[in-house]
Structures are given as C-alpha cells and as structure tokens.
N, C-alpha and C. Protein backbone atom coordinates (compact mmCIF):
# COMPACT_ATOMS: atom_id res chain seq x y z
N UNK A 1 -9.10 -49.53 36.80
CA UNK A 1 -9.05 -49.26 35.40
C UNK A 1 -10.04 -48.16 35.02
N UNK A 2 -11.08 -48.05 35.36
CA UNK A 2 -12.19 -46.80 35.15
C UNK A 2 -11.65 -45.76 35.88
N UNK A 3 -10.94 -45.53 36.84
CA UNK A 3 -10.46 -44.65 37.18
C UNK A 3 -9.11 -43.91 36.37
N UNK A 4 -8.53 -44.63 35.67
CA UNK A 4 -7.99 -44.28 34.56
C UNK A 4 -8.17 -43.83 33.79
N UNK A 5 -9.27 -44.30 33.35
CA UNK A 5 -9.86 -44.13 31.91
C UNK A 5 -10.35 -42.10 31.50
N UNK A 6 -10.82 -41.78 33.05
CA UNK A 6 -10.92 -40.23 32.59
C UNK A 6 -9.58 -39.74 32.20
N UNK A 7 -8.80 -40.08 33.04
CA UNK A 7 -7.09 -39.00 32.70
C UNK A 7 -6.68 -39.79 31.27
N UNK A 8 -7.07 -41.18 31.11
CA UNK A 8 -6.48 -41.05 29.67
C UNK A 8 -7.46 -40.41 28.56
N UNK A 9 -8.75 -40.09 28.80
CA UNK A 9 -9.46 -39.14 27.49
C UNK A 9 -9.08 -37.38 27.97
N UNK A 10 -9.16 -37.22 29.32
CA UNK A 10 -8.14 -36.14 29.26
C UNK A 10 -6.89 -35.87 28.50
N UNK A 11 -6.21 -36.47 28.84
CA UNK A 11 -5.24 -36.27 28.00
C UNK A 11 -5.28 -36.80 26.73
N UNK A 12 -5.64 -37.24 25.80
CA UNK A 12 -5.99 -37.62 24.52
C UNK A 12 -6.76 -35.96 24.41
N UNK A 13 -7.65 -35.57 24.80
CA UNK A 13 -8.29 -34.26 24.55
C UNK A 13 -7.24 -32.96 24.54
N UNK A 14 -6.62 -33.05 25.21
CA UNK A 14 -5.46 -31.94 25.30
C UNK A 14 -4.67 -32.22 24.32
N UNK A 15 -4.30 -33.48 23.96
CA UNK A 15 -3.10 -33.71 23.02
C UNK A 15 -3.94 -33.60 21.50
N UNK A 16 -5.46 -33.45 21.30
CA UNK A 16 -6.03 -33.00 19.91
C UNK A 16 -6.23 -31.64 20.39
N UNK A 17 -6.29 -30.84 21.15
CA UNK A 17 -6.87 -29.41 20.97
C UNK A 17 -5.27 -28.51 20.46
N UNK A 18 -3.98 -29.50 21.44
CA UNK A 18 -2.68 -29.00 21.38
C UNK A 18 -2.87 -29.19 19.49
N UNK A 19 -3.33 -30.26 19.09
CA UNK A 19 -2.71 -30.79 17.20
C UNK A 19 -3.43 -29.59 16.64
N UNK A 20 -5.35 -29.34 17.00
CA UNK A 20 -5.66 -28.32 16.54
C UNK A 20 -5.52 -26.53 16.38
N UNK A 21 -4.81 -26.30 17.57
CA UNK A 21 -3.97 -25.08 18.06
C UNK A 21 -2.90 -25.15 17.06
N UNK A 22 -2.30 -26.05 17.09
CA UNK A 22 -1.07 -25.75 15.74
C UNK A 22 -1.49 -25.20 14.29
N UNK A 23 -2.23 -26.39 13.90
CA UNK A 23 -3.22 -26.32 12.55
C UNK A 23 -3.36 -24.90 12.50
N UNK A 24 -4.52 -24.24 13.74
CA UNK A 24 -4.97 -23.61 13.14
C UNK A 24 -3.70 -21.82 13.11
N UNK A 25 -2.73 -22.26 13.88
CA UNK A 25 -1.73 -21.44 13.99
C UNK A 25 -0.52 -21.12 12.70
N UNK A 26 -0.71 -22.56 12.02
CA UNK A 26 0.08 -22.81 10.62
C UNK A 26 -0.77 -22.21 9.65
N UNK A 27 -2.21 -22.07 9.87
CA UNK A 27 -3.13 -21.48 8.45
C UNK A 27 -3.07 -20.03 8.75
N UNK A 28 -2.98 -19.75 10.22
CA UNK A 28 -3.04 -18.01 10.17
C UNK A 28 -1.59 -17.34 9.51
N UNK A 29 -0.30 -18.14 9.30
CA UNK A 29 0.89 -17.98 8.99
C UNK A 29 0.83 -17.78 7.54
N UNK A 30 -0.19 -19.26 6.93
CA UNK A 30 -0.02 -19.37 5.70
C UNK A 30 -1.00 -18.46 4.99
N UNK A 31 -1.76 -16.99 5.85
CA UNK A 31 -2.82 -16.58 5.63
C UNK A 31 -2.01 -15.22 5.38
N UNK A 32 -0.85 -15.05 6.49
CA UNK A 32 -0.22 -13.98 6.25
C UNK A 32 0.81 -13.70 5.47
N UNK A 33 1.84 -14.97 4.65
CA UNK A 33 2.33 -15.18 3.60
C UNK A 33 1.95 -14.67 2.49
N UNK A 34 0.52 -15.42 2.44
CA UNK A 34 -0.17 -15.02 1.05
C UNK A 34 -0.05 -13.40 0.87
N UNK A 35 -0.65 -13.15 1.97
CA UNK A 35 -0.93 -11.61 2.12
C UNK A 35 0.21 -10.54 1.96
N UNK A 36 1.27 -10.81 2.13
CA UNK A 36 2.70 -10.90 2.04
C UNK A 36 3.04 -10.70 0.38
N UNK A 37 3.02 -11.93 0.01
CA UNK A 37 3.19 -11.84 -1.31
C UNK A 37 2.03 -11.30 -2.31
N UNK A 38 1.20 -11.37 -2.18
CA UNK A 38 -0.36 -10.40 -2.56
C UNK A 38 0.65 -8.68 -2.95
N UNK A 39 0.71 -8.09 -1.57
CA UNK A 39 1.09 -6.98 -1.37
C UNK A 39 2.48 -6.69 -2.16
N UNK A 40 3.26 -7.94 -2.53
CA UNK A 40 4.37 -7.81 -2.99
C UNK A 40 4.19 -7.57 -4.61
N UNK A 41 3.20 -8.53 -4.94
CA UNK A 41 3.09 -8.66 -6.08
C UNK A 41 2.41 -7.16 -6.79
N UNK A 42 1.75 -6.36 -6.29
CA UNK A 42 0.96 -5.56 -6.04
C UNK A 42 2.07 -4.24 -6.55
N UNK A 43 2.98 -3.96 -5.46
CA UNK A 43 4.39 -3.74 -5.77
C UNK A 43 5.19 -3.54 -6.79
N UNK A 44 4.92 -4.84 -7.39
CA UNK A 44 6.06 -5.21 -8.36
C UNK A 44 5.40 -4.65 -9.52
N UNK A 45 3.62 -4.67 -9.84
CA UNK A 45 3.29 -4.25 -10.90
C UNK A 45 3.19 -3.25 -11.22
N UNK A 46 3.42 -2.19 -9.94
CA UNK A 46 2.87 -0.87 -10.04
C UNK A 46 4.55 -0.47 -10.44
N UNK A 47 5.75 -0.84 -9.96
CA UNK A 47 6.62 -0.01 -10.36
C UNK A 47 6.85 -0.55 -11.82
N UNK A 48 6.72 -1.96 -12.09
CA UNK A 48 6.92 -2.00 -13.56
C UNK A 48 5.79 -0.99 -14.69
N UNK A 49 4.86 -0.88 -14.32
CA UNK A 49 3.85 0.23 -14.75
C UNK A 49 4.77 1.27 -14.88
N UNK A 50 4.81 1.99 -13.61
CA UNK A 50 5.56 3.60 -13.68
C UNK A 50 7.04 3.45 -14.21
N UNK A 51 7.69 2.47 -14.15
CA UNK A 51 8.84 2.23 -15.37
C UNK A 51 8.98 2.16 -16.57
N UNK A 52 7.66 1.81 -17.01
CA UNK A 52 7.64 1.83 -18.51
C UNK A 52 6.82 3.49 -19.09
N UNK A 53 5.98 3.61 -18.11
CA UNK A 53 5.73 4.76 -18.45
C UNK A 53 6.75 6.17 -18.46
N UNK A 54 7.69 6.12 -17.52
CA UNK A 54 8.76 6.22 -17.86
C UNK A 54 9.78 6.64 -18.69
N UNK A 55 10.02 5.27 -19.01
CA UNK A 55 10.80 4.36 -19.94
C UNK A 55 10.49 5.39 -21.49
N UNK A 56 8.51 5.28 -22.03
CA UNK A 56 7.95 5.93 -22.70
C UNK A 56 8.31 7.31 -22.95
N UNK A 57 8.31 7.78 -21.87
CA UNK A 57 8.33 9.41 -21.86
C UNK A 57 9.31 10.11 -22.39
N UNK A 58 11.04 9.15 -21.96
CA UNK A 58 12.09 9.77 -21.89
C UNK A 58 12.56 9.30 -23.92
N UNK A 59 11.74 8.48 -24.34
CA UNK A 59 11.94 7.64 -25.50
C UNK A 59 10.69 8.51 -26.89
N UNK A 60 10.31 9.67 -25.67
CA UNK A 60 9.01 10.45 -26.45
C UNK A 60 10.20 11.78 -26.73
N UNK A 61 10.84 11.66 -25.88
CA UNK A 61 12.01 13.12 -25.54
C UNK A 61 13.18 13.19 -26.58
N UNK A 62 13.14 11.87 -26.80
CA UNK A 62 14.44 11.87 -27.88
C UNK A 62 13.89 11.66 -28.97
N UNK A 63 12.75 11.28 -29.65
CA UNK A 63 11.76 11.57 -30.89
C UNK A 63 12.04 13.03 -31.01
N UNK A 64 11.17 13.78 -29.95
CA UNK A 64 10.65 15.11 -30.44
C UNK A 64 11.93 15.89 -31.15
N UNK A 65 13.37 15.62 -29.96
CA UNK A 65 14.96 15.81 -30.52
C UNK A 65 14.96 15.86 -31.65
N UNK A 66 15.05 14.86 -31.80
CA UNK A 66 15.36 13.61 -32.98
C UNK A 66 14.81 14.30 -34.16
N UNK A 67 13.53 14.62 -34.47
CA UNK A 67 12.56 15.39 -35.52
C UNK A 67 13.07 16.74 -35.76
N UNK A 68 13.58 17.45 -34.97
CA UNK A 68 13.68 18.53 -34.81
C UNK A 68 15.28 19.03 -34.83
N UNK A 69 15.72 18.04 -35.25
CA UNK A 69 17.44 18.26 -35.15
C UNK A 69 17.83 19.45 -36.18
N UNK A 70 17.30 19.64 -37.10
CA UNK A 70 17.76 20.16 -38.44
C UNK A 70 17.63 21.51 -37.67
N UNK A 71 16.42 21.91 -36.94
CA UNK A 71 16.22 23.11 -36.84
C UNK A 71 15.62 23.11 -34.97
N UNK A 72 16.72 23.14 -33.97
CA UNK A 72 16.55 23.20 -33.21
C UNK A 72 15.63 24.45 -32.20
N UNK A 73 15.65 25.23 -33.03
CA UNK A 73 15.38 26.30 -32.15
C UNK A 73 13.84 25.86 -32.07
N UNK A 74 13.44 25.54 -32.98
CA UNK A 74 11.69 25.37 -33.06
C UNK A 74 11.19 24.86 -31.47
N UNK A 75 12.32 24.01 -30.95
CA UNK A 75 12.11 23.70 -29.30
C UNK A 75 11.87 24.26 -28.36
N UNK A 76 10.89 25.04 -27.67
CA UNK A 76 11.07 25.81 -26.78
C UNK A 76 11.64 25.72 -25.66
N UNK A 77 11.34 24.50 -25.27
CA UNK A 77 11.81 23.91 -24.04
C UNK A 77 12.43 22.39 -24.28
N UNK A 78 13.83 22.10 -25.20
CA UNK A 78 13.92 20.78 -24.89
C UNK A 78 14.26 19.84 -23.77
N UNK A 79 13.63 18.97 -23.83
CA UNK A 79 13.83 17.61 -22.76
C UNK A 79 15.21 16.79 -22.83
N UNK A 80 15.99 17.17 -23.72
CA UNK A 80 16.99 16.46 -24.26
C UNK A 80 18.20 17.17 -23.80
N UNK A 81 19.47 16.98 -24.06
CA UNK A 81 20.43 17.15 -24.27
C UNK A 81 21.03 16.94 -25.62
N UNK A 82 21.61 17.85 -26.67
CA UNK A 82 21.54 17.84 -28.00
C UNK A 82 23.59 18.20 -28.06
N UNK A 83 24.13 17.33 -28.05
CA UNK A 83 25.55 17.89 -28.74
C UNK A 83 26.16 17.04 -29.57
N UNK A 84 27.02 18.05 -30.67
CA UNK A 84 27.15 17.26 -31.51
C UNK A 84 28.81 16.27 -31.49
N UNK A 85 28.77 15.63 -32.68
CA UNK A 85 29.73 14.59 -32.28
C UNK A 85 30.82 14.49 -33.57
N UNK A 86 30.50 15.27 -34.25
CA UNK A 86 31.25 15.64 -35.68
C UNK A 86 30.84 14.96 -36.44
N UNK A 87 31.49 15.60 -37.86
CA UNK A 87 31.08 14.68 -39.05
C UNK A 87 29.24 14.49 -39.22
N UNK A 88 28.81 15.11 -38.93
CA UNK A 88 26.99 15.14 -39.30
C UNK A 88 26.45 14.33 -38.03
N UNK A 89 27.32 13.96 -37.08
CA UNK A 89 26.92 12.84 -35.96
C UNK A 89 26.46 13.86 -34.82
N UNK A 90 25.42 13.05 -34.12
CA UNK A 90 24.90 13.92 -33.43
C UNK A 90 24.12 12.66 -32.24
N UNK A 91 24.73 13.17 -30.93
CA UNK A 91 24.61 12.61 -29.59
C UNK A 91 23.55 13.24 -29.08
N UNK A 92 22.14 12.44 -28.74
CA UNK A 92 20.89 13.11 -27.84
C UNK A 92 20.68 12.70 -26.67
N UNK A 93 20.48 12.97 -25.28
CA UNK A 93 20.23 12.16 -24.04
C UNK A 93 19.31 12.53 -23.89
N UNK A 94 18.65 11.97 -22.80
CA UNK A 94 17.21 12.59 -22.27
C UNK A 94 17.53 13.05 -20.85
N UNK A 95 16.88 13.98 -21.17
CA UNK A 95 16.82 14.67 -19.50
C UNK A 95 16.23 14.15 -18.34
N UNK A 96 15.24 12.93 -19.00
CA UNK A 96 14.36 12.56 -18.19
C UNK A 96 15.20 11.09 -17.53
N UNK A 97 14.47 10.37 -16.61
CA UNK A 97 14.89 9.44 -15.99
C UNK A 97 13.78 7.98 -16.79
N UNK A 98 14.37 7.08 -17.12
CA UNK A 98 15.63 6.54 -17.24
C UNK A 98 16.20 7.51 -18.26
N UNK A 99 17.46 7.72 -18.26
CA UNK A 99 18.83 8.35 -18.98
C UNK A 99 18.89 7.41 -19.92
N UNK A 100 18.01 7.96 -21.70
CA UNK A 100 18.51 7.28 -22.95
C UNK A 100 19.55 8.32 -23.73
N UNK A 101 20.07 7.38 -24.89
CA UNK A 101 21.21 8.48 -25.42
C UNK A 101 21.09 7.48 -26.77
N UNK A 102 21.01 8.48 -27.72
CA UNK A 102 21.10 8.06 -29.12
C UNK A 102 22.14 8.76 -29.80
N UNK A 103 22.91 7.83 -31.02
CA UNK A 103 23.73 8.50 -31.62
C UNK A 103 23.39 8.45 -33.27
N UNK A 104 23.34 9.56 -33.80
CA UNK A 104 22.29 9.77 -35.16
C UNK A 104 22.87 10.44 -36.26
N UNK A 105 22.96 10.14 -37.42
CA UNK A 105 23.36 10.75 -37.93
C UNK A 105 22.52 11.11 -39.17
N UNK A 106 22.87 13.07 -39.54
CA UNK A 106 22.05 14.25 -39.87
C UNK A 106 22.56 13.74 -41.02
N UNK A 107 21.67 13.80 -41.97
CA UNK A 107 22.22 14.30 -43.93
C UNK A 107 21.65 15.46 -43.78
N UNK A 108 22.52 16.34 -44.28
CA UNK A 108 22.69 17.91 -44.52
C UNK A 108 21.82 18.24 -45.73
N UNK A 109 21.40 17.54 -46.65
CA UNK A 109 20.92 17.84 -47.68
C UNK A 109 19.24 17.09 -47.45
N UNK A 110 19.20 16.35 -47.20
CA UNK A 110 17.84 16.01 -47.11
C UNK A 110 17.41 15.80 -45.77
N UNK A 111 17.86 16.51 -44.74
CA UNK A 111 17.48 16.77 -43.04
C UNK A 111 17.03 15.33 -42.40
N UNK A 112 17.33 13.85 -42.61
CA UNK A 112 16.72 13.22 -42.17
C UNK A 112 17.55 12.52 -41.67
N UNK A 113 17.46 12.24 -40.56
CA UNK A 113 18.36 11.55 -39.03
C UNK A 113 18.08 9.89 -39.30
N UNK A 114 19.13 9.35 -38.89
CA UNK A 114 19.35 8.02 -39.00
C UNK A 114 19.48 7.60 -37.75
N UNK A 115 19.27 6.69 -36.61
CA UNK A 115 19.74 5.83 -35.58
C UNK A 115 20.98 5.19 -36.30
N UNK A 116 22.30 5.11 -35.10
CA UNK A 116 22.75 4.58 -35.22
C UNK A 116 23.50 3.94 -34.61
N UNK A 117 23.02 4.17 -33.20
CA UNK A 117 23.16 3.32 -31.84
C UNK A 117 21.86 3.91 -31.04
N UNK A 118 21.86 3.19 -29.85
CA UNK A 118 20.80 3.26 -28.91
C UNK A 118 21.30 2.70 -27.60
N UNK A 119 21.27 3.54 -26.41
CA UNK A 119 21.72 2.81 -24.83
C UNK A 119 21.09 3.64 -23.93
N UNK A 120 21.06 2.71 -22.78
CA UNK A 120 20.44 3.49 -21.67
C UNK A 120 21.60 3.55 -20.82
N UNK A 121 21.98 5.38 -20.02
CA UNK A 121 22.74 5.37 -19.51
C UNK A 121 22.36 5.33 -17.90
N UNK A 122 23.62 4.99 -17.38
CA UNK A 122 23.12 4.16 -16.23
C UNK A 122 24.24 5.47 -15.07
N UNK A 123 23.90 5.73 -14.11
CA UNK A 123 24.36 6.34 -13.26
C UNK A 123 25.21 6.09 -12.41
C-alpha cells in the first residue's frame, strides 16, 4: 500500500497541474477576446466619429447652396449640385459623401427657400 501511495499523489499532481494548464489557457483566451472586442469597439467609434463628421460637412454644403440660391454665382466653388425642378422648385445634392439631396422651394419675390423634402442618396 505505501508503495502505491507515491503513483497515486503522482498522479493526483498531474491531474491538478493538467486542471491548472487549462484555467490558465481559458484566461489567456478570455484575455484575447477582450482585446478583440476593445479593438473593435475602438473601431466602431472612430468610424461613427468620421461619419458624422461627414454626415456634417455634406449638410454644411447644402446650407451654403441653400443661402445662396437666389444668387448663385456669389459661389465660387460650389460643393453642391444645383438644378432646377420647375415651378420655383429647386433640387440640391452634395458633392460630398454621404450623398444628401434637398428639394426647396424659391419665392421669387422675397428670395427665401423653404425645405421641402430631405434624403440621403444612396449609391
């Protein structure tokens, strides 16, 4: 029976270093997950950032339009796309990305533009 007794704490020792080898093989997994999603998340905020900024820019493009409809030329360089749609109606896109498009309409007598739809066009 004492002669037993080493091979059974042997093996009891192997069969906890085998439980602790796992353990510590499941935390390096659950170490690189995190890290995983860390990096993802990381990701996700930066393009929602540069999307809205964006988003902003192309929504700054159809303002400046927009103000300036009565008397286009004042634009030197527009960002927009400006054609009209009859009847005092007047279609603006943006040049920029995301692709907005407003449809507005001019009073001829007192120059001031109305919204009267709003969409983002999609490619």
């Amino acid at each position: 029976m004492s002669a037993h007794l080493p091979l059974a704490i042997y093996g009891e020792s192997i069969v906890i270093i085998a439980w602790v080898l796992s353990l510590l093989t499941l935390l390096s997994m659950l170490v690189m997950q995190l890290e995983r999603l860390a990096a993802l998340e990381v990701m996700s905020v930066n393009t929602y950032t540069q999307s809205q900024k964006e988003f902003i820019a192309a929504e700054q493009s159809l303002i400046e339009c927009e103000q300036h409809l009565s008397n286009i030329t004042v634009l030197e360089n527009p960002t927009c796309h400006i054609q009209s749609a009859g009847k005092n109606l007047w279609l603006i896109s943006s040049k920029l990305k995301p692709r907005l498009e407003v449809l507005l309409f001019l009073d001829e007598k007192t120059h001031i533009t109305t919204r009267l739809n709003w969409r983002q066009k999609f490619e």
